[in-house]
Each structure stands twice: as C-alpha cells, then as structure tokens.
Protein backbone atom coordinates (compact mmCIF):
# COMPACT_ATOMS: atom_id res chain seq x y z
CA UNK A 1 32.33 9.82 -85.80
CA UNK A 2 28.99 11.77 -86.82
CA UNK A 3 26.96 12.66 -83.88
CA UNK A 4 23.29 11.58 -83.81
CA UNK A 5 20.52 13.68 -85.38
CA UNK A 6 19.40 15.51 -82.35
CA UNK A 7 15.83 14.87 -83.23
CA UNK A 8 13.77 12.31 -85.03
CA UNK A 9 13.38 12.31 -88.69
CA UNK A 10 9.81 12.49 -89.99
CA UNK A 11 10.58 10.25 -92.77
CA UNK A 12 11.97 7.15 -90.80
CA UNK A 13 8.46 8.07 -89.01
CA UNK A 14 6.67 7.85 -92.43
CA UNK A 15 8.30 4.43 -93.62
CA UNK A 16 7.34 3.14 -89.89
CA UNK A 17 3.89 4.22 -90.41
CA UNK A 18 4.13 2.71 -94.01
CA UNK A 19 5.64 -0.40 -92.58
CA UNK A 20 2.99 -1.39 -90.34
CA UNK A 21 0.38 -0.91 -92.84
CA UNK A 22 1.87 -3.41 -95.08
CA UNK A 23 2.49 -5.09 -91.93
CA UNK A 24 -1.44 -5.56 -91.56
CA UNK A 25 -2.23 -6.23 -95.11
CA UNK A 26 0.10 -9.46 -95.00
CA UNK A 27 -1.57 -10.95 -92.34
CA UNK A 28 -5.02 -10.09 -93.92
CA UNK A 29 -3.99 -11.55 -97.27
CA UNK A 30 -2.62 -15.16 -95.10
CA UNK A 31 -6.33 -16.19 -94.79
CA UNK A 32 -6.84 -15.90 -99.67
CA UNK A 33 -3.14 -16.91 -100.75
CA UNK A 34 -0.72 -18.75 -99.17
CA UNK A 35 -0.63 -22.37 -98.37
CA UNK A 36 0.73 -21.34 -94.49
CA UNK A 37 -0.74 -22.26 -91.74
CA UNK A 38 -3.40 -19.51 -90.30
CA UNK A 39 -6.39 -19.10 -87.70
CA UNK A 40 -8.79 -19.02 -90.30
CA UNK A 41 -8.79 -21.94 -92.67
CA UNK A 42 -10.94 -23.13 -96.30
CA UNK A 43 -11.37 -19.41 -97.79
CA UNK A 44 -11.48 -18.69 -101.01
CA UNK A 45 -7.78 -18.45 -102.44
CA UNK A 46 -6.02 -16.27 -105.52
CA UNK A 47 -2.75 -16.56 -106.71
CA UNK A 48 -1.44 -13.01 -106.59
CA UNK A 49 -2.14 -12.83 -102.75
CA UNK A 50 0.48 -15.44 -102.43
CA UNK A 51 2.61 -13.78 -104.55
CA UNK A 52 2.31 -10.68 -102.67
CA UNK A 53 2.87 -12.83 -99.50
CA UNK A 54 5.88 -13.87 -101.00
CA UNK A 55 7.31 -10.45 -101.66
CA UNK A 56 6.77 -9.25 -98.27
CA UNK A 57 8.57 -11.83 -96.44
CA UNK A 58 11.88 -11.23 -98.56
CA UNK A 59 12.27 -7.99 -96.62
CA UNK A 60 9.39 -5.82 -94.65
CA UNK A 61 10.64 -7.94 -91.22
CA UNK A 62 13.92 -6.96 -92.49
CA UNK A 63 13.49 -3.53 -92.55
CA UNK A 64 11.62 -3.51 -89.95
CA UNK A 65 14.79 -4.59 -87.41
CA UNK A 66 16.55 -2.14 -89.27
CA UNK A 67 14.49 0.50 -88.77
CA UNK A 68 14.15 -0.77 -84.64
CA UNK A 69 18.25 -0.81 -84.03
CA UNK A 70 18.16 2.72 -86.05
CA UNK A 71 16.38 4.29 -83.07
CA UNK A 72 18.32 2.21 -80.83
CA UNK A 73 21.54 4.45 -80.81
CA UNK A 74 19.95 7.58 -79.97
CA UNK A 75 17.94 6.39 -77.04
CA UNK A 76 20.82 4.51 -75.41
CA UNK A 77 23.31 7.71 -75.81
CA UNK A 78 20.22 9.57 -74.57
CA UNK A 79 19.26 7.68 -71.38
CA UNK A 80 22.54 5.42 -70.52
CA UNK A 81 22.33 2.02 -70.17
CA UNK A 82 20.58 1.61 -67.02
CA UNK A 83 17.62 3.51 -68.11
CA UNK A 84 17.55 1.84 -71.52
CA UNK A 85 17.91 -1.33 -70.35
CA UNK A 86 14.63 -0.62 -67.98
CA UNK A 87 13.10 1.24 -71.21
CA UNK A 88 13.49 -2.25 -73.16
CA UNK A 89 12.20 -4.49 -70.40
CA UNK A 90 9.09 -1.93 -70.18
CA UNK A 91 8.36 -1.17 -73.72
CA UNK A 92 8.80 -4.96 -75.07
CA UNK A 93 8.97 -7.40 -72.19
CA UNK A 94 5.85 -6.26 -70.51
CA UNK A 95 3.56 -6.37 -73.74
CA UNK A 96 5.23 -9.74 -75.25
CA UNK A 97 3.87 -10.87 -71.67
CA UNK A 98 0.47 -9.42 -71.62
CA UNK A 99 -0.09 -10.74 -75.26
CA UNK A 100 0.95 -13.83 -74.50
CA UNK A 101 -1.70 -14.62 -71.98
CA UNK A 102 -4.51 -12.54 -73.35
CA UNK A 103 -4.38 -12.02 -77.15
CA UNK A 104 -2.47 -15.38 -78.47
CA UNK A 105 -4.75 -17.57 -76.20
CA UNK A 106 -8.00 -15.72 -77.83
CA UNK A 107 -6.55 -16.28 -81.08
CA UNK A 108 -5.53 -20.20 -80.92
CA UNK A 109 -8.73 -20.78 -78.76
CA UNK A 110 -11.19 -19.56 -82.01
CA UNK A 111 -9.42 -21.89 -84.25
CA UNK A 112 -9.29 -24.80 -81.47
CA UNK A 113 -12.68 -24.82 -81.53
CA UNK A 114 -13.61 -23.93 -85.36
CA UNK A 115 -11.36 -26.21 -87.07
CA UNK A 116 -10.05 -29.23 -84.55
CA UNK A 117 -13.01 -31.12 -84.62
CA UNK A 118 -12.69 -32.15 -81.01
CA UNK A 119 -16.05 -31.64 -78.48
CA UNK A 120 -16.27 -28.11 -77.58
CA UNK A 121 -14.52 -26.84 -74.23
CA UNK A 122 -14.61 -23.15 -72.72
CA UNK A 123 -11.94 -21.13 -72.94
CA UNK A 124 -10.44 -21.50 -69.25
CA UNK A 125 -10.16 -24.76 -69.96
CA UNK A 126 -8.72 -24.70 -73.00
CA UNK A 127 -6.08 -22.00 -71.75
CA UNK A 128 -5.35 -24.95 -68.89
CA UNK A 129 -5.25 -27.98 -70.22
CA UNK A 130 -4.29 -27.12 -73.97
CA UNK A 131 -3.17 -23.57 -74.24
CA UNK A 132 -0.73 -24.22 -71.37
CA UNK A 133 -0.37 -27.94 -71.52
CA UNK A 134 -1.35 -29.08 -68.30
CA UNK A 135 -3.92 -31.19 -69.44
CA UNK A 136 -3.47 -34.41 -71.66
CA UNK A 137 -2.75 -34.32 -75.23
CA UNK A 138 -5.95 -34.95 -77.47
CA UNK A 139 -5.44 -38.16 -79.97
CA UNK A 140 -5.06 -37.22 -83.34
CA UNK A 141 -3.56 -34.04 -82.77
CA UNK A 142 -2.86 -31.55 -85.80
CA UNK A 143 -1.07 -29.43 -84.01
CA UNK A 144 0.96 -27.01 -85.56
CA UNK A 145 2.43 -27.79 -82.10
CA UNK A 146 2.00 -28.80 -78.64
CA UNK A 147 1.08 -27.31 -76.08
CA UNK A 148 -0.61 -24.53 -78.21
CA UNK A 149 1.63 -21.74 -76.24
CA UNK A 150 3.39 -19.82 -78.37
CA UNK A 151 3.83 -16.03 -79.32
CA UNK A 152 1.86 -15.68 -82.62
CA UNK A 153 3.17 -12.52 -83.90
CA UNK A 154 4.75 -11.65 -80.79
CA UNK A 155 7.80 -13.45 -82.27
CA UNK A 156 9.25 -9.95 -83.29
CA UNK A 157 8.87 -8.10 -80.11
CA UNK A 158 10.90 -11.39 -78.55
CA UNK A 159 13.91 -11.44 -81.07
CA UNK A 160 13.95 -7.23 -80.81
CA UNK A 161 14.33 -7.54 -77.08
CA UNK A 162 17.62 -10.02 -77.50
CA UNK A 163 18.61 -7.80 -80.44
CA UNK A 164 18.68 -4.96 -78.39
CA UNK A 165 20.25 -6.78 -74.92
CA UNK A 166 23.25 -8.17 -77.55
CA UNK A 167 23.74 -4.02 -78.72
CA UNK A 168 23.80 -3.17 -75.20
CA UNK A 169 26.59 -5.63 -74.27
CA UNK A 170 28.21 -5.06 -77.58
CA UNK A 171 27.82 -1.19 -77.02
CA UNK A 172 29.50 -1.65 -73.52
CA UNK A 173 31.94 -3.94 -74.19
CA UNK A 174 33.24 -1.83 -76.88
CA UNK A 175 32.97 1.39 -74.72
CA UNK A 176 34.79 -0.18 -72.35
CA UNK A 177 38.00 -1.22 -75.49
CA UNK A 178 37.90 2.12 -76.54
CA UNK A 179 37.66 3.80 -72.95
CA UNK A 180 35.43 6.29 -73.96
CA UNK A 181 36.51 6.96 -77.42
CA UNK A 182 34.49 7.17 -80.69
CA UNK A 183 36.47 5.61 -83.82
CA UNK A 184 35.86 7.24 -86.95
CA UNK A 185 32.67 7.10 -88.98
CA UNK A 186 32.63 4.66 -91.76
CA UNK A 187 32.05 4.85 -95.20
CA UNK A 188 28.88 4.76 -96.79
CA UNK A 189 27.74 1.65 -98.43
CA UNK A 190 28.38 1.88 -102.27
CA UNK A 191 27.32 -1.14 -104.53
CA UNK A 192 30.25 -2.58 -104.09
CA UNK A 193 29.90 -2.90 -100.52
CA UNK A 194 25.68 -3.67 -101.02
CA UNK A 195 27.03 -6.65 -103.08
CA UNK A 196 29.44 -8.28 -101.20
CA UNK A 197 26.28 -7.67 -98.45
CA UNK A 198 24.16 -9.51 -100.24
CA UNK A 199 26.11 -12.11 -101.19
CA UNK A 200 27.07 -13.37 -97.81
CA UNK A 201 23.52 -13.24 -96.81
CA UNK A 202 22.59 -15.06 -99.38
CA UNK A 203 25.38 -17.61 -98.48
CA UNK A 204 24.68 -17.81 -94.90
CA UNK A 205 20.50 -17.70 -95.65
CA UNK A 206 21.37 -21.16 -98.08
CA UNK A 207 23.53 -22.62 -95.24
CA UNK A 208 20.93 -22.45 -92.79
CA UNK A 209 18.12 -23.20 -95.06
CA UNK A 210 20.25 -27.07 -95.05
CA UNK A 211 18.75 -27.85 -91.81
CA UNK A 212 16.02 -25.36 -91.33
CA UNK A 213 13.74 -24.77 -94.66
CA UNK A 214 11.18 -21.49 -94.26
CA UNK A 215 8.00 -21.51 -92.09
CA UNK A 216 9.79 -23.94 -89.46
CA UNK A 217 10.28 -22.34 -86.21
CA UNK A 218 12.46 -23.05 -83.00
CA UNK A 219 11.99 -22.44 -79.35
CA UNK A 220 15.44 -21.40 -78.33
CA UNK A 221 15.70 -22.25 -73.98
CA UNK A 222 11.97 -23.23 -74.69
CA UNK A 223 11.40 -19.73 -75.01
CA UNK A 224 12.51 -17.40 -78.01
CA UNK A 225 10.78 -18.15 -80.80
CA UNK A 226 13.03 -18.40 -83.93
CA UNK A 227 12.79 -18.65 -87.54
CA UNK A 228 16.26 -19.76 -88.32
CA UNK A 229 15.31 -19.35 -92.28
CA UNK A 230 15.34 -15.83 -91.88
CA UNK A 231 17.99 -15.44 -88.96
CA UNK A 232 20.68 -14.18 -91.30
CA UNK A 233 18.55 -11.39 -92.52
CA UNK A 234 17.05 -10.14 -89.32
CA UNK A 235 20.01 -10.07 -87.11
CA UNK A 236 22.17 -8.30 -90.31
CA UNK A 237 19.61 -5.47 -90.49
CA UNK A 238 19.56 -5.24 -87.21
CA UNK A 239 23.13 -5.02 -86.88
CA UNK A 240 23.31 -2.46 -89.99
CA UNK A 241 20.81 -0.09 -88.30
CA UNK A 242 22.54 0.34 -85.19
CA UNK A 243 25.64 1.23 -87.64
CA UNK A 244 23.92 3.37 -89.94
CA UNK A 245 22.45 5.70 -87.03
CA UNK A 246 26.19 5.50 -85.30
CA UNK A 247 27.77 6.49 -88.71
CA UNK A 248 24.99 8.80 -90.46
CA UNK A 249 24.71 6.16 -93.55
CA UNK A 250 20.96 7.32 -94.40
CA UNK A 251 21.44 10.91 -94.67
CA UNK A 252 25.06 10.59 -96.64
CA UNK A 253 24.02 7.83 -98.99
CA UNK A 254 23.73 8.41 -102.43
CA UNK A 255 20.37 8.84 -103.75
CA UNK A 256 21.52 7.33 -107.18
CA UNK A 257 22.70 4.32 -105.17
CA UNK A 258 19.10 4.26 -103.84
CA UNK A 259 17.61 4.19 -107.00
CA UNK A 260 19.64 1.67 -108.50
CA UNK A 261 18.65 -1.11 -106.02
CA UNK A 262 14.98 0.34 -105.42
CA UNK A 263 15.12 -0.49 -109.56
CA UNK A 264 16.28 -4.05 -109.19
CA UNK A 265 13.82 -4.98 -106.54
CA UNK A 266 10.87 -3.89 -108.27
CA UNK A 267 11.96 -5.66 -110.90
CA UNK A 268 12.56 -8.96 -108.83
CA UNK A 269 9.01 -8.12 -107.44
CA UNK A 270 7.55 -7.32 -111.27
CA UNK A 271 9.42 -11.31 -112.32
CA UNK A 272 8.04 -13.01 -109.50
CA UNK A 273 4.00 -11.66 -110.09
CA UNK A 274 4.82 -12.86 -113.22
CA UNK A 275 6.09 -16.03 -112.88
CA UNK A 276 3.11 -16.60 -110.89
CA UNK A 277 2.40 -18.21 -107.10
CA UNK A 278 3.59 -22.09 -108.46
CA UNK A 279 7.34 -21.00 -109.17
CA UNK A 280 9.27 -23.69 -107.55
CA UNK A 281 11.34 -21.29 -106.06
CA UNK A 282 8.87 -21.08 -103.17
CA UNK A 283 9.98 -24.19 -102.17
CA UNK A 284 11.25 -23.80 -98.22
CA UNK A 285 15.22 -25.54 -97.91
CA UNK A 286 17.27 -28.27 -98.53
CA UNK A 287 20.12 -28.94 -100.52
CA UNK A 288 18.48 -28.12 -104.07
CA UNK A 289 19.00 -25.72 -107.21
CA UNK A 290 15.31 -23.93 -105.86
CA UNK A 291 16.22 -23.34 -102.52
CA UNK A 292 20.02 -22.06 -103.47
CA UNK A 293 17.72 -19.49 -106.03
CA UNK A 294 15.47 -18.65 -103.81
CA UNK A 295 17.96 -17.47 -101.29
CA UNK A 296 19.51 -15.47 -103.83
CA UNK A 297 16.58 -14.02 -104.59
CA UNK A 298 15.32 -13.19 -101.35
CA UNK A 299 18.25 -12.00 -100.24
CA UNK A 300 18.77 -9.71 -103.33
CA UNK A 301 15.03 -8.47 -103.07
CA UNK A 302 15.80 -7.45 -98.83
CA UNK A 303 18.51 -5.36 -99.74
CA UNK A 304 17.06 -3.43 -103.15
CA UNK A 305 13.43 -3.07 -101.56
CA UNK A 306 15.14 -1.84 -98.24
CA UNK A 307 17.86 0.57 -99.71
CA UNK A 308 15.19 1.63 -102.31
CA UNK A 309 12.26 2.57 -100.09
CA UNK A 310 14.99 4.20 -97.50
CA UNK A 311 15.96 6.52 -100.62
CA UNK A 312 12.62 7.08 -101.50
CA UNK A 313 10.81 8.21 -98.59
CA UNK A 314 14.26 10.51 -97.34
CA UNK A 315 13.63 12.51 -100.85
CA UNK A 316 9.59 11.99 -101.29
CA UNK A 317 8.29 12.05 -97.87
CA UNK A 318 10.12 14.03 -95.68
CA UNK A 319 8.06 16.07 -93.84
CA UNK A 320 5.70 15.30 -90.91
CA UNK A 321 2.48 16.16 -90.03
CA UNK A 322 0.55 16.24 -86.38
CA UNK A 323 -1.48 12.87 -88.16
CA UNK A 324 1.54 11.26 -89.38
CA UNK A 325 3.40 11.69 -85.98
CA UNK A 326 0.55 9.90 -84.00
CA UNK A 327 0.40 7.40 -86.39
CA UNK A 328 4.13 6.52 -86.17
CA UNK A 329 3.50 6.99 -81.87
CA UNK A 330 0.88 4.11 -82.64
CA UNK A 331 2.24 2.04 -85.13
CA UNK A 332 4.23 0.11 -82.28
CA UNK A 333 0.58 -0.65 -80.60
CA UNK A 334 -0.99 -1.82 -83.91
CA UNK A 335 1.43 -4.46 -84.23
CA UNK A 336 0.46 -5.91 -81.29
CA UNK A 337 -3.28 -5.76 -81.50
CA UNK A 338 -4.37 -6.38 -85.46
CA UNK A 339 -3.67 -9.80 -85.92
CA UNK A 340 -7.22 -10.26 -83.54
CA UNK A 341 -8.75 -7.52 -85.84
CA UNK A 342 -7.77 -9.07 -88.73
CA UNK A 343 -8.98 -12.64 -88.01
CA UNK A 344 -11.84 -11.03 -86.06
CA UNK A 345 -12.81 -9.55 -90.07
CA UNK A 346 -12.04 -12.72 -91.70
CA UNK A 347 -14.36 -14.89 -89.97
CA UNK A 348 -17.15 -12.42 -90.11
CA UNK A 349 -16.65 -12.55 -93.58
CA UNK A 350 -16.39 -16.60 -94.10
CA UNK A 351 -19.26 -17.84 -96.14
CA UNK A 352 -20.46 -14.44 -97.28
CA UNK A 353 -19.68 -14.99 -101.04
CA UNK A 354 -16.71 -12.52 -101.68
CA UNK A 355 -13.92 -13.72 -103.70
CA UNK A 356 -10.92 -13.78 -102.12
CA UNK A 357 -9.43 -10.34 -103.52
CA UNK A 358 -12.59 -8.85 -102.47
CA UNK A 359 -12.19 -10.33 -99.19
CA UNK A 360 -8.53 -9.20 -98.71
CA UNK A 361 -9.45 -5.60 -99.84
CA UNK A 362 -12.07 -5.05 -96.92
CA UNK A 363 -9.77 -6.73 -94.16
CA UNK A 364 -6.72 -4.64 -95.39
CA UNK A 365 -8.68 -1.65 -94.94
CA UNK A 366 -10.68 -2.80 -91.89
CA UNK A 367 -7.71 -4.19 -90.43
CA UNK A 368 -5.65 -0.57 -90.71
CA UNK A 369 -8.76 1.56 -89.47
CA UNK A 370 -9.81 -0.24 -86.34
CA UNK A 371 -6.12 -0.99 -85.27
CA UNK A 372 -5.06 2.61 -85.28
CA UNK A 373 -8.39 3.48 -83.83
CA UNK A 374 -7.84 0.95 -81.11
CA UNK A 375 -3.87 1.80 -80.79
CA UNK A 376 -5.24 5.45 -80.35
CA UNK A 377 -7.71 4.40 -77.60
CA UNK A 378 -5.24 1.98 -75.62
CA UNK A 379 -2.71 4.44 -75.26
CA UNK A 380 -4.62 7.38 -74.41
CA UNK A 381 -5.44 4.65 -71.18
CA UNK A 382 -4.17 5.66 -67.49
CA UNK A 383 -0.71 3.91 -67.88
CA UNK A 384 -0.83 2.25 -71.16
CA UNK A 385 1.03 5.13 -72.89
CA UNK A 386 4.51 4.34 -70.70
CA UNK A 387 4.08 1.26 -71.94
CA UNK A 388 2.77 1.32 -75.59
C-alpha cells in the first residue's frame, strides 16, 4: 500500500477554501431562487439563482465528505484511535452542541417572530416553550416542524461525526482481520470504474428517492438529522475519500481522466442554466420518469464536478500561501457561523429595492468577508482554537 503524504497538500487546502465559499454563496442565494424553505421569506426571486441552487446540491456536500474522510486517514495513523476518537468528539461534537443552543435558536427565533404571525414572545421563552418544546403547540402551526429544535446547517458536522465513528470501527475491525497488515494499494479509478460508480449511485439515489423525495429530512434515534435523498452520495464520498488517501488515488489519477468528467459536468451544468429553473426534473421523488432523470443527472453531475475540480486545482492551484493556509485553518469555523451572517445581510436588505441578483451579489460577498473575519477572531479566542 502507498504510505500517506507526510504533509498536507496545499491544493486539497485550496479546494477547501474554495468549497466553503461556494458553501456561503448557496445559502445567500436560498433567500432570491429556490422555492425551499428559508429564515427569510417574500424576497425578490430570479430564476438562475435556483438554477445555481440546483447545481450545487448535485455535489459541493459531496465533495465536501470526500474531502473530510481524505484527511481522516492521516490523522488516525497519526494519533491512534484513542486520540482521534477524543479529536472527533472535540472538534465536531462540542461545536454541533454549542450551535445547537446558541446559533440555531437565534436563527429560528428571527423567523418565529417575523413570519408566524403569532403575538410576539422573548426569546427565553421561545427557546422554552417552542424552541425546546416544553410549552404547548400553537394552533395553526406551519411548522416546518415541531418542536423547532433542530440543527440548521449543523446537519453536516452530525453525519461527519458518524461517518468518521463507522471509519474508526471499520479501520479497527479490519486491523484487527489483517493483524497488522496493509493489503495492496488499489487501482486508480479509470472511466470504467467512474461509470459503474455512478451508475449504482444513481440506482441506489432512485431507490431511496421511492420513499424519501429531496428536501425531506429524518431524525434518526430523534437525533441525527438525515437527508435520505442524498444518503447514497454522502456516505459513497465519504467512503471513497478515506480510500483515495489510503491508496494515493489523487496524486496517481490521470489528469486526462480529470478532464474528461470535469467536461461532462460543465456541460450538465451549461444544459441545466439552459433549460431554465421550471425543468421538471427538479421535481423531489417518487416513482416517475423525472425523478429516475434527475437521479441520473445528479448523480452524473457529483462525480464529473468532483473528479473535475480535484484535477483541476492538483494541476492549477497547487501551491499555498501564508493567506490561503489560514483561510483553509478557518474555513471549518465559517461553516459554522455564516448562515447568521448571511440571514443577518438578508434582512437588512429586505425592502431596500435591490433585485434579487443584486441582493445575492452583496450577501455572497458580505457573507464571505465577515465570516472569515469572524472565523479569524473566534479562533484567535483563549481556547476556541483547540476547538475550531
């Protein structure tokens, strides 16, 4: 088997970095395109922002996991499991916890009392009684569900954590068959192999897509929450970034492979802008011709965006700076914090006359500045930087 690249690679860093940009400018385009539900509500709305939506949701989470389990390898070899185990519970568990009772309440408690219509409460109350469920359930409720306690955006950091507990027993367990040997490293994924990937995917995405169409989400042990639309996607990427770090995939694979499916995404992504935001093959599930198309296309768009933008920043951006480094350090603690920025920017900018591309541009680029800035600030904090 190849051994592990003894130090981090500045362009993983740079797609990370990239990543949670795009990351941001999602969330500030949910307020201008698509129909889901969001914290701010009635602004103005443009077609191409749900498009763009869209795109991103066939595979930036994606490669996001993927990019998570890559580092995964490394830092269990490095530490063992004990430590990484502790490493997991204090990098993930601890700010899933503190979000959940500081920055989701915040969040559901400005559109509880902006768009609910019910007679105004203060926010301990509402954390009690609705937030928390304690109190009773208001008539008429709209939901999107009850008790309002959830994990907002959070959801990642949950479904990482299991990720990473199910490598860790899988790791062991395997450690443990093999007594302490390594088998041989793998092949690298041709298109051969990229195809058959995407195909069961795209089988298994269908399948689930029978019971659970997109946007619906499940507490798992009334816990974990769970997009079962997308499960197939997340916990494959996962699964293929622990096994491209173990086997060296990323630095052996072809670049012309890359380029072949960075070529076939774009053009997926070129079709759909054209097609426009009503294509029926938004539609979420069920047993129809749309939703069987759909997850063939998604599932064809994860795997050329993701092998394509791999490629293209291990040949285009290689090299790190001092800047780019921090950013990457940070990029962990913006996810957490911008989805309050962002909202925070959209409803100072509700009823001020911008159009909605307008108003996507300035909470894209507000929404990037003050989270890094704030990322920066929080983990220069006594503490904080164990922990972010």
């Amino acid at each position: 088997m190849h051994t592990l690249p003894a130090k981090r690679l500045d362009w993983v860093d740079n797609l990370r970095v990239a990543l949670i940009v795009l990351v941001v400018a999602h969330h500030a385009a949910q307020a201008y395109g698509p129909d889901d539900w969001w914290y701010v509500q009635d602004q103005p709305g443009a077609g191409p922002l749900a498009t763009f939506s869209a795109v991103n949701g066939t595979f930036f989470m994606s490669l996001f996991f993927f990019v998570s389990a890559f580092l995964a390898p490394a830092a269990l070899d490095r530490h063992g499991p004990r430590a990484f185990l502790t490493g997991r519970l204090r990098r993930l568990v601890i700010p899933l916890l503190v979000g959940a009772v500081t920055i989701v309440p915040g969040l559901m408690y400005a559109y509880y009392t902006r768009y609910r219509g019910y007679p105004p409460i203060d926010l301990p109350t509402y954390v009690i009684d609705v937030y928390l469920g304690f109190g009773e359930r208001p008539a008429g409720w709209t939901g999107p569900s009850w008790p309002d306690l959830q994990f907002a955006h959070l959801w990642f950091i949950q479904n990482l954590f299991v990720y990473s507990l199910l490598y860790l027993v899988c790791h062991q367990l395997a450690q443990r068959l093999r007594r302490g040997t390594r088998g041989p490293a793998r092949r690298v994924p041709g298109h051969l192999a990229l195809v058959g990937l995407t195909g069961a995917v795209a089988v298994g995405t269908f399948l689930i897509r029978l019971w659970y169409p997109l946007d619906e989400w499940v507490a798992v042990l009334d816990f974990l929450q769970v997009e079962p639309a997308r499960l197939v996607q997340y916990a494959t990427f996962f699964a293929l970034g622990v096994l491209a770090a173990r086997h060296d995939w990323l630095t052996r694979l072809p670049a012309r492979v890359g380029w072949v499916w960075l070529g076939a995404g774009t053009a997926l992504t070129a079709g759909l802008f054209a097609a426009g935001a009503d294509t029926p093959v938004f539609a979420g599930g069920g047993a129809t011709v749309e939703s069987l198309l759909w997850s063939l296309y998604e599932s064809v768009s994860c795997t050329g965006l993701s092998v394509g933008l791999l490629v293209l920043f291990r040949e285009f951006c290689r090299r790190g700076t001092r800047f780019t480094r921090s950013l990457a350090a940070s990029s962990f603690t913006v996810y957490i914090v911008h989805v309050p920025v962002v909202v925070a920017v959209q409803f100072a900018l509700a009823g001020s006359g911008l159009g909605a591309l307008a108003s996507f541009a300035v909470t894209a680029v507000a929404g990037v500045a003050v989270s890094f800035a704030a990322a920066e600030l929080l983990r220069r904090l006594p503490g904080f930087r164990a922990v972010l």
